[in-house]
PDB file of N, CA and C in Angstrom:
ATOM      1  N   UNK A   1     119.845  62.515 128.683  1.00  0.00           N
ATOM      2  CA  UNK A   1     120.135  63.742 129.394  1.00  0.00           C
ATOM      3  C   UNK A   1     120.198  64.931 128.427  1.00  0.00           C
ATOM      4  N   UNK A   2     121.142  64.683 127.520  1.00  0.00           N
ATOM      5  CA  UNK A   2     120.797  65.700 126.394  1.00  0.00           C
ATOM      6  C   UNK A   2     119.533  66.194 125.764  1.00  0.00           C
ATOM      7  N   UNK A   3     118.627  65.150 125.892  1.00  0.00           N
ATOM      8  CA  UNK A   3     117.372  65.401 124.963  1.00  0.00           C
ATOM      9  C   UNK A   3     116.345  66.097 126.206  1.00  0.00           C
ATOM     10  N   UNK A   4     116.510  66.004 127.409  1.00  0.00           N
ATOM     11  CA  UNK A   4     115.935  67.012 128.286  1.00  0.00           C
ATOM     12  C   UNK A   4     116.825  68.315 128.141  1.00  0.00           C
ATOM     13  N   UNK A   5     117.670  68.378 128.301  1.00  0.00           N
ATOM     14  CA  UNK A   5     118.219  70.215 128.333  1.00  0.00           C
ATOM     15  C   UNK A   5     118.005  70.506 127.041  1.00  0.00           C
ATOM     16  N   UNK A   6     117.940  69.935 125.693  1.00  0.00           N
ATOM     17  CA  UNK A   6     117.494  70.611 124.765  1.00  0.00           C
ATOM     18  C   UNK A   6     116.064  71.003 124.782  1.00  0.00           C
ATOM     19  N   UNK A   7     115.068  69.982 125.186  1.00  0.00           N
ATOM     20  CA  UNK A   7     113.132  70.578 125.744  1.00  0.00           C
ATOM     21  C   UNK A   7     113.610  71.715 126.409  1.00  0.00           C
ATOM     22  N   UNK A   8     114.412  71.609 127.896  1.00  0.00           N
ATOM     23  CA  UNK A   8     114.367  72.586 129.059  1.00  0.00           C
ATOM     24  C   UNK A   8     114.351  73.926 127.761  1.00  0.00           C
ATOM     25  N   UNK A   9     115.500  73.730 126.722  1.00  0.00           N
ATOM     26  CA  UNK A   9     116.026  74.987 126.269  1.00  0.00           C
ATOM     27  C   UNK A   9     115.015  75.764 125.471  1.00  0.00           C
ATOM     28  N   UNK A  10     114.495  74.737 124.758  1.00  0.00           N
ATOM     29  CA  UNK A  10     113.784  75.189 123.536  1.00  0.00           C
ATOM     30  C   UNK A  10     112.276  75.851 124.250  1.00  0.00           C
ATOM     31  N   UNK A  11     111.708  75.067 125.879  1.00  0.00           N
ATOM     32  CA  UNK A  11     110.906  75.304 126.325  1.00  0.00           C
ATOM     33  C   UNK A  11     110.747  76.727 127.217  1.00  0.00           C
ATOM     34  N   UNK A  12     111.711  77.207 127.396  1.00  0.00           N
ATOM     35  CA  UNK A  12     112.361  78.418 127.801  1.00  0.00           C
ATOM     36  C   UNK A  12     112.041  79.515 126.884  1.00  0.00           C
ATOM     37  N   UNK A  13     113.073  79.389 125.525  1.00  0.00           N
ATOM     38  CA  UNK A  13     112.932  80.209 124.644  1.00  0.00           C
ATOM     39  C   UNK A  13     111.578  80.379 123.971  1.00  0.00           C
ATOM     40  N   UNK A  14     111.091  79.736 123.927  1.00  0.00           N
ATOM     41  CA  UNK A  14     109.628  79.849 123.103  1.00  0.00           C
ATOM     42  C   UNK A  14     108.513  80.192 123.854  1.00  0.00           C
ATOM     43  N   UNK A  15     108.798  80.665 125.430  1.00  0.00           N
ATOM     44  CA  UNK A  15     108.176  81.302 126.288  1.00  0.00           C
ATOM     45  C   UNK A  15     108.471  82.301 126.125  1.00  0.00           C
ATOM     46  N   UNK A  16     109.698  82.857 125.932  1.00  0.00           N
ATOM     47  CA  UNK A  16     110.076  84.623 126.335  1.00  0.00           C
ATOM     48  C   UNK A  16     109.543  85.022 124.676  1.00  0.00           C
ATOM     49  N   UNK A  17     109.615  84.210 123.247  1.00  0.00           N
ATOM     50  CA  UNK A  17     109.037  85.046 122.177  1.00  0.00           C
ATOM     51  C   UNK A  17     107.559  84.845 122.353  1.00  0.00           C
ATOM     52  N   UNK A  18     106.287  84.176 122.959  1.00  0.00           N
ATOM     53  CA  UNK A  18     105.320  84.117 123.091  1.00  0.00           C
ATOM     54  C   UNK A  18     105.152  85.441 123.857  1.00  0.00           C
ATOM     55  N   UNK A  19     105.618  85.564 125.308  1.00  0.00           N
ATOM     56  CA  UNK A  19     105.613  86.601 126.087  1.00  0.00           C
ATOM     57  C   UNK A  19     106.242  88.152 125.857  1.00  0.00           C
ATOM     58  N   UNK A  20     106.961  87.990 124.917  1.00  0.00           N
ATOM     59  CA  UNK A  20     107.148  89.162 123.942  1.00  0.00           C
ATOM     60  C   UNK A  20     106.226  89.663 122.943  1.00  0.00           C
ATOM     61  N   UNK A  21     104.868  89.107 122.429  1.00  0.00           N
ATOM     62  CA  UNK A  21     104.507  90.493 121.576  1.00  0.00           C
ATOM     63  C   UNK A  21     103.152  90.728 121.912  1.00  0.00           C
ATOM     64  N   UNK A  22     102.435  91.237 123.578  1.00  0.00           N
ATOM     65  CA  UNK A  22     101.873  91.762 123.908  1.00  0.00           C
ATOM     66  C   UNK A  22     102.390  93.254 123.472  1.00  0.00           C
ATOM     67  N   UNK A  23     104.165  93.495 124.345  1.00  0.00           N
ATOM     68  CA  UNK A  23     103.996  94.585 124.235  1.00  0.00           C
ATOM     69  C   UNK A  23     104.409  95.369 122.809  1.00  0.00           C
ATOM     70  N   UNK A  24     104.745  94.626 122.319  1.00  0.00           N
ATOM     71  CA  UNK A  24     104.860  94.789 120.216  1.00  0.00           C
ATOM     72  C   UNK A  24     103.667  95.627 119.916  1.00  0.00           C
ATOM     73  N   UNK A  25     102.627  94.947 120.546  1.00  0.00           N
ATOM     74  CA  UNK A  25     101.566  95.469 120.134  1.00  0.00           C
ATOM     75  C   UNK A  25     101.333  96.151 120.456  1.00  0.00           C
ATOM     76  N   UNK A  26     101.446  96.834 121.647  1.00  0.00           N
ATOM     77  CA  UNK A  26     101.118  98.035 122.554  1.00  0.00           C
ATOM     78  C   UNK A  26     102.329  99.255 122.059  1.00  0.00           C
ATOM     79  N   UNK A  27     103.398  99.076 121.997  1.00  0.00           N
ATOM     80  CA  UNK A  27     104.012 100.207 121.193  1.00  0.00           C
ATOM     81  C   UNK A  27     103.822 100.469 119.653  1.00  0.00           C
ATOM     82  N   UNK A  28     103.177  99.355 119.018  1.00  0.00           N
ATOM     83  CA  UNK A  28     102.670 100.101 117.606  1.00  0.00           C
ATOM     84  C   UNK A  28     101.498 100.583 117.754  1.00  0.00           C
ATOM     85  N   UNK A  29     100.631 100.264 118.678  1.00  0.00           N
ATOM     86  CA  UNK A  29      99.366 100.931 118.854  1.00  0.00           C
ATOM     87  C   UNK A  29      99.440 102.455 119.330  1.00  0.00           C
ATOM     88  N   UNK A  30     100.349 102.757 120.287  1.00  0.00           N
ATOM     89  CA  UNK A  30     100.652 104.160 121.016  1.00  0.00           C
ATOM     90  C   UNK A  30     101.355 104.551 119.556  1.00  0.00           C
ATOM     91  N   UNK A  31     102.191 104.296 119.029  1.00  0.00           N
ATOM     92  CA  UNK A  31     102.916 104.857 117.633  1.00  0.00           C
ATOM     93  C   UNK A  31     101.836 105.246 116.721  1.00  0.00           C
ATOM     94  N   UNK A  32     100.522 104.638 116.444  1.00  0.00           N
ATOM     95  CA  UNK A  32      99.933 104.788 115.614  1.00  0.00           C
ATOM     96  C   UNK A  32      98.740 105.822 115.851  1.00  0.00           C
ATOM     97  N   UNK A  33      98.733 106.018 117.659  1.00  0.00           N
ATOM     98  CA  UNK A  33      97.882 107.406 117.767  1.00  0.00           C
ATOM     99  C   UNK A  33      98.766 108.383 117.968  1.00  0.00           C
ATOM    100  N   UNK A  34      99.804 108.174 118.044  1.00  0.00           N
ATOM    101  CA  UNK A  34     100.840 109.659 117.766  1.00  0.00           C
ATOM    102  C   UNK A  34     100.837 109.905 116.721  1.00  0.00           C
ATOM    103  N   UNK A  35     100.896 109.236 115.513  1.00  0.00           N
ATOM    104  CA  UNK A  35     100.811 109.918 114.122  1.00  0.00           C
ATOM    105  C   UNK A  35      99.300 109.959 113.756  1.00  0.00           C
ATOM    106  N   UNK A  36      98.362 109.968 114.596  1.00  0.00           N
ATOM    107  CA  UNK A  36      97.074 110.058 114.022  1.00  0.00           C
ATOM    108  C   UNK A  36      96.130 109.485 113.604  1.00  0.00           C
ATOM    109  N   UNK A  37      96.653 107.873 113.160  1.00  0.00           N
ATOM    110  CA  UNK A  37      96.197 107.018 112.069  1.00  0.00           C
ATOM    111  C   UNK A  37      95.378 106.461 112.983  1.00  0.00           C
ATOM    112  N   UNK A  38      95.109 106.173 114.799  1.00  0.00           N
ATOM    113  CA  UNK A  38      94.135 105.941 115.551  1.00  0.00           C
ATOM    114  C   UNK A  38      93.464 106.953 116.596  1.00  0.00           C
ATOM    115  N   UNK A  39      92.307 107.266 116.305  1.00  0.00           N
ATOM    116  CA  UNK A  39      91.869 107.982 117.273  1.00  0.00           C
ATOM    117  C   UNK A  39      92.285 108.039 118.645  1.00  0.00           C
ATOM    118  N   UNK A  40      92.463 109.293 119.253  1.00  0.00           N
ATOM    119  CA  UNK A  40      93.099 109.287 120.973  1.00  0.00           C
ATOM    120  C   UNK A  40      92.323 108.842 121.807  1.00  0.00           C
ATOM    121  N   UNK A  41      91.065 109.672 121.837  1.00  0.00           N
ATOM    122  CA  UNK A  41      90.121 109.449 122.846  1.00  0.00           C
ATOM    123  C   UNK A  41      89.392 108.032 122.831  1.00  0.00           C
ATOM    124  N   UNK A  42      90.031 107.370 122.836  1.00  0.00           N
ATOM    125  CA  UNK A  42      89.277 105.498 122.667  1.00  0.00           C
ATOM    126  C   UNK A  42      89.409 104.551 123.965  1.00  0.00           C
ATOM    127  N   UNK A  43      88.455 103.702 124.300  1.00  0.00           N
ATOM    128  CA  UNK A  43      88.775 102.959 125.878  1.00  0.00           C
ATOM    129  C   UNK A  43      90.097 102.272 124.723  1.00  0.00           C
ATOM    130  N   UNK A  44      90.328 101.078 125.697  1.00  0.00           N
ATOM    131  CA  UNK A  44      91.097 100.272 125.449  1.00  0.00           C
ATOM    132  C   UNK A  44      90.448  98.974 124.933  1.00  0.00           C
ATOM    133  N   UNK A  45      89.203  99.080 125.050  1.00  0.00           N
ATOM    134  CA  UNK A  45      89.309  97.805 124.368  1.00  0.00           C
ATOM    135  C   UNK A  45      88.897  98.381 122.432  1.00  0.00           C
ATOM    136  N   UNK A  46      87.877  99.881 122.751  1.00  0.00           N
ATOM    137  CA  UNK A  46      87.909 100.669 120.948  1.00  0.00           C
ATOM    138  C   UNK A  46      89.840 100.433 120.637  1.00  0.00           C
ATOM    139  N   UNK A  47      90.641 100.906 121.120  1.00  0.00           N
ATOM    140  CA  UNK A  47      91.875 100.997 120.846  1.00  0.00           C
ATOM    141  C   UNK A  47      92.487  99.442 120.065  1.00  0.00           C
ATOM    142  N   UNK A  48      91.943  98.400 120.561  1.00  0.00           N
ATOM    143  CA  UNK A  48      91.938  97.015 120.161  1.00  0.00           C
ATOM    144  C   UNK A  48      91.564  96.922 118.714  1.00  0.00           C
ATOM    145  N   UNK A  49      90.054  97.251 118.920  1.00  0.00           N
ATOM    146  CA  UNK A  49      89.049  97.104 117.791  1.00  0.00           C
ATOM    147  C   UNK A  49      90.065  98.221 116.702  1.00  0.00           C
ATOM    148  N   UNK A  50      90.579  99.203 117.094  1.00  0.00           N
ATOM    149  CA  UNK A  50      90.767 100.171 115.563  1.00  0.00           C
ATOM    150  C   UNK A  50      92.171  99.367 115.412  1.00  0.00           C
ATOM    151  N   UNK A  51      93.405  98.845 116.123  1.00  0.00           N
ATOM    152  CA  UNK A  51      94.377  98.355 115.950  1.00  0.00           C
ATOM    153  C   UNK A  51      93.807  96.968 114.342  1.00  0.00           C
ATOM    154  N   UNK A  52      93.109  95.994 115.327  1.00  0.00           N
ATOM    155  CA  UNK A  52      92.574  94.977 114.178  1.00  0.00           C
ATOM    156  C   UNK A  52      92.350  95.541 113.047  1.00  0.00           C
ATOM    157  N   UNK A  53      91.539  96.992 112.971  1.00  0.00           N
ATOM    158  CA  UNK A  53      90.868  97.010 111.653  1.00  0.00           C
ATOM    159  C   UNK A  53      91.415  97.739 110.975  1.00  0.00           C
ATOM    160  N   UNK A  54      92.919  98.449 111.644  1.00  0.00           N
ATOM    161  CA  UNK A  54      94.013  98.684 110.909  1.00  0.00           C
ATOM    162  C   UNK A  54      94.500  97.484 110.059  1.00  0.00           C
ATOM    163  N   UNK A  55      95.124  96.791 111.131  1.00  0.00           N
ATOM    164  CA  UNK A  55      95.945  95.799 110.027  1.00  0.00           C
ATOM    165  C   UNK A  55      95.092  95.045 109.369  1.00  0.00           C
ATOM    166  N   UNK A  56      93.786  95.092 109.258  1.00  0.00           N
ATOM    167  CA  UNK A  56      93.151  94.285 108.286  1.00  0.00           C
ATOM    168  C   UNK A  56      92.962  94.961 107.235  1.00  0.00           C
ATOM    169  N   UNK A  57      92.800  96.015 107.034  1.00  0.00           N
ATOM    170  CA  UNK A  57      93.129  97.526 106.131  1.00  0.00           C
ATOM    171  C   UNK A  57      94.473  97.085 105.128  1.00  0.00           C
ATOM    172  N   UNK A  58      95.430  97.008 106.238  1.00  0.00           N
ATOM    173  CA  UNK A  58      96.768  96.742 105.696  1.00  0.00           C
ATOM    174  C   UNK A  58      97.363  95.778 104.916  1.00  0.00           C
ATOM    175  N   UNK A  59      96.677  95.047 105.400  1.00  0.00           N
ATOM    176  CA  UNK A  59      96.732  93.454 104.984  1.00  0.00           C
ATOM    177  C   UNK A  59      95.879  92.992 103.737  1.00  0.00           C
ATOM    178  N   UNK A  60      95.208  93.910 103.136  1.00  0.00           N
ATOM    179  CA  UNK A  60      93.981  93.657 102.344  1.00  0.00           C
ATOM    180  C   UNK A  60      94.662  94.742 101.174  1.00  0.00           C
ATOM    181  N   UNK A  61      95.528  95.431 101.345  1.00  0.00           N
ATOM    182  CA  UNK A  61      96.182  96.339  99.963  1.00  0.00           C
ATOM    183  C   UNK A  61      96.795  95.652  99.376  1.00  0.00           C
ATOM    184  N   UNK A  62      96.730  96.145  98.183  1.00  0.00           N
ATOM    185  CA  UNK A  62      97.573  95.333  96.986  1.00  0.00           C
ATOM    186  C   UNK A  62      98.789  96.117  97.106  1.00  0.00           C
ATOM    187  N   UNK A  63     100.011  95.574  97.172  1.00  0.00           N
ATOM    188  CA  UNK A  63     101.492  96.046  97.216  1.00  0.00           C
ATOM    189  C   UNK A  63     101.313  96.853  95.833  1.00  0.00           C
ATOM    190  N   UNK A  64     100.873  96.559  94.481  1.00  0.00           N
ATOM    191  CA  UNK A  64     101.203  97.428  93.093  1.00  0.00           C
ATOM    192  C   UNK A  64     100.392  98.908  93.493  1.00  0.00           C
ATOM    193  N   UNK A  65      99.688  98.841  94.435  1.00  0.00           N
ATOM    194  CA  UNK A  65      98.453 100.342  94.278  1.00  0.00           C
ATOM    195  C   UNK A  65      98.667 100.951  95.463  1.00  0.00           C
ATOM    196  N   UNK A  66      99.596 100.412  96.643  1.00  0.00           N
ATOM    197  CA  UNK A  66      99.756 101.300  97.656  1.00  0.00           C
ATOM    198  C   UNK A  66     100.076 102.601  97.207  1.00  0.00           C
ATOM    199  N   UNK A  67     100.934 102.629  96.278  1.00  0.00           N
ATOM    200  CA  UNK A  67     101.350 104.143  95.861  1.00  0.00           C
ATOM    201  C   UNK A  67     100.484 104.911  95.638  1.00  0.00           C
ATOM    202  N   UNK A  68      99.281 104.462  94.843  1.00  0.00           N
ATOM    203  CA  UNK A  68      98.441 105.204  94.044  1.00  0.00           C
ATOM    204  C   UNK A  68      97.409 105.618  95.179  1.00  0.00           C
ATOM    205  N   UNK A  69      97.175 104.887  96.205  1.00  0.00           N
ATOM    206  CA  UNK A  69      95.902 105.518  97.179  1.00  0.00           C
ATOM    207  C   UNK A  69      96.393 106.715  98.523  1.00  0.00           C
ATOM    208  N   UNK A  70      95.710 107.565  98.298  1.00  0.00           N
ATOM    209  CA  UNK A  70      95.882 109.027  98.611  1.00  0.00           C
ATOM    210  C   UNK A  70      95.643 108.385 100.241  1.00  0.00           C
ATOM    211  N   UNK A  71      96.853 109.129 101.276  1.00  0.00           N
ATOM    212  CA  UNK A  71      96.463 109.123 102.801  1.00  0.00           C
ATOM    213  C   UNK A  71      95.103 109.268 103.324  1.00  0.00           C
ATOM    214  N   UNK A  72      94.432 108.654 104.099  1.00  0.00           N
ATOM    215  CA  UNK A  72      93.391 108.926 105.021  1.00  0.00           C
ATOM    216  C   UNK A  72      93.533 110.263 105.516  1.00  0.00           C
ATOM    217  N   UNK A  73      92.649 111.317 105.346  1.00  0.00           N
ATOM    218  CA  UNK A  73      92.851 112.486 106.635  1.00  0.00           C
ATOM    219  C   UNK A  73      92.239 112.132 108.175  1.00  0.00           C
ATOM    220  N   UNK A  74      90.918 111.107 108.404  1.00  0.00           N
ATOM    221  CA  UNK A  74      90.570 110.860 109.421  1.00  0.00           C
ATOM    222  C   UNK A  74      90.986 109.640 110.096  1.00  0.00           C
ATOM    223  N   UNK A  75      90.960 109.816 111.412  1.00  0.00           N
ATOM    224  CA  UNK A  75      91.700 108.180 112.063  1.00  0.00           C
ATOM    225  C   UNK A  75      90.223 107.183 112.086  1.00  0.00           C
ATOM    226  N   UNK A  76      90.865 106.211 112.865  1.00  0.00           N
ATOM    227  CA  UNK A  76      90.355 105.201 112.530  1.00  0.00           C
ATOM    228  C   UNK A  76      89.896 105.030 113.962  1.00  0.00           C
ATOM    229  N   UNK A  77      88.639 104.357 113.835  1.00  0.00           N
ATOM    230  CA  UNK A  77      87.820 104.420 115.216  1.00  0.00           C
ATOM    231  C   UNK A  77      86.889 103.115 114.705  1.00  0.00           C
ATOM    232  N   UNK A  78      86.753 102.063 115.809  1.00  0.00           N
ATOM    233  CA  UNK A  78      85.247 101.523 115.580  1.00  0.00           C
ATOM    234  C   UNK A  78      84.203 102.181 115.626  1.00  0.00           C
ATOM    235  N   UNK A  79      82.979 101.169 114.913  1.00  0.00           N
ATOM    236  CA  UNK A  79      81.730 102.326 114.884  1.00  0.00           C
ATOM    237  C   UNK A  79      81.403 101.735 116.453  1.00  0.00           C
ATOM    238  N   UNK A  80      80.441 103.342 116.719  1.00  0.00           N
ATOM    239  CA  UNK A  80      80.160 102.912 118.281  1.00  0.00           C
ATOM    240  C   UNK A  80      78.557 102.414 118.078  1.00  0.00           C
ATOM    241  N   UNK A  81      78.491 101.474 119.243  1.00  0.00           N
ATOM    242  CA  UNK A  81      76.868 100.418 119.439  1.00  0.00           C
ATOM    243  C   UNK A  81      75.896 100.688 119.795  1.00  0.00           C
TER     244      UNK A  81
END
Protein backbone atom coordinates (compact mmCIF):
# COMPACT_ATOMS: atom_id res chain seq x y z
CA UNK A 1 0.00 0.00 0.00
CA UNK A 2 2.75 2.28 0.73
CA UNK A 3 4.66 1.60 -2.39
CA UNK A 4 1.48 2.70 -4.48
CA UNK A 5 0.90 6.19 -2.76
CA UNK A 6 4.51 6.77 -3.07
CA UNK A 7 4.15 6.02 -7.46
CA UNK A 8 0.58 7.90 -6.99
CA UNK A 9 2.95 10.74 -5.39
CA UNK A 10 5.95 10.84 -7.26
CA UNK A 11 3.59 10.30 -10.46
CA UNK A 12 1.73 13.46 -9.71
CA UNK A 13 4.65 15.57 -9.03
CA UNK A 14 6.66 14.86 -12.00
CA UNK A 15 3.63 15.81 -14.07
CA UNK A 16 3.10 19.36 -12.73
CA UNK A 17 7.33 19.98 -13.28
CA UNK A 18 7.01 18.44 -16.89
CA UNK A 19 3.85 20.67 -17.38
CA UNK A 20 5.59 23.61 -16.00
CA UNK A 21 8.21 24.73 -18.49
CA UNK A 22 6.20 25.40 -21.57
CA UNK A 23 5.39 28.46 -19.98
CA UNK A 24 9.23 29.13 -18.65
CA UNK A 25 9.73 29.32 -21.97
CA UNK A 26 7.24 31.58 -23.12
CA UNK A 27 8.04 34.26 -20.46
CA UNK A 28 11.78 34.27 -21.29
CA UNK A 29 10.95 34.49 -24.82
CA UNK A 30 8.43 37.68 -24.34
CA UNK A 31 11.41 38.99 -21.80
CA UNK A 32 13.83 38.65 -24.45
CA UNK A 33 11.82 40.75 -27.14
CA UNK A 34 11.26 43.40 -24.60
CA UNK A 35 14.85 43.96 -24.20
CA UNK A 36 15.47 43.56 -27.87
CA UNK A 37 17.71 40.60 -28.00
CA UNK A 38 14.63 38.94 -30.30
CA UNK A 39 13.12 40.47 -33.06
CA UNK A 40 9.21 41.63 -32.54
CA UNK A 41 7.77 41.19 -35.72
CA UNK A 42 8.31 37.19 -35.90
CA UNK A 43 5.37 34.34 -36.41
CA UNK A 44 5.64 32.07 -33.66
CA UNK A 45 7.12 29.47 -34.88
CA UNK A 46 10.51 32.37 -36.26
CA UNK A 47 10.04 33.29 -32.42
CA UNK A 48 10.96 29.43 -31.64
CA UNK A 49 13.70 29.29 -34.18
CA UNK A 50 15.46 32.76 -32.69
CA UNK A 51 14.69 31.47 -28.92
CA UNK A 52 16.91 28.02 -29.93
CA UNK A 53 19.52 29.99 -31.59
CA UNK A 54 19.70 32.17 -28.68
CA UNK A 55 20.48 29.68 -26.22
CA UNK A 56 22.70 27.93 -28.49
CA UNK A 57 24.62 31.30 -28.74
CA UNK A 58 24.59 31.10 -25.00
CA UNK A 59 25.51 27.91 -24.43
CA UNK A 60 28.49 27.93 -26.81
CA UNK A 61 30.36 31.10 -24.77
CA UNK A 62 33.17 30.57 -22.86
CA UNK A 63 32.35 31.83 -19.17
CA UNK A 64 36.37 33.49 -19.14
CA UNK A 65 35.40 35.86 -22.44
CA UNK A 66 31.82 36.71 -21.75
CA UNK A 67 33.19 39.90 -20.41
CA UNK A 68 35.32 40.67 -23.19
CA UNK A 69 32.56 40.34 -26.13
CA UNK A 70 30.93 43.68 -26.88
CA UNK A 71 26.70 43.50 -26.87
CA UNK A 72 24.95 42.67 -30.13
CA UNK A 73 23.20 45.96 -31.43
CA UNK A 74 20.88 43.78 -33.77
CA UNK A 75 18.28 41.09 -32.58
CA UNK A 76 18.20 37.91 -33.49
CA UNK A 77 15.95 36.54 -36.20
CA UNK A 78 16.14 33.28 -38.31
CA UNK A 79 17.27 33.61 -41.79
CA UNK A 80 14.10 33.67 -43.86
CA UNK A 81 13.57 30.63 -46.84
Amino acid sequence: MKARIAFLLTLSFSAQVYSGSPPQDEKLLQSLIQRGVICQDLTYEEQQEALRIYLNKKAKKHPDKSSETPASTSCIAPPKQ
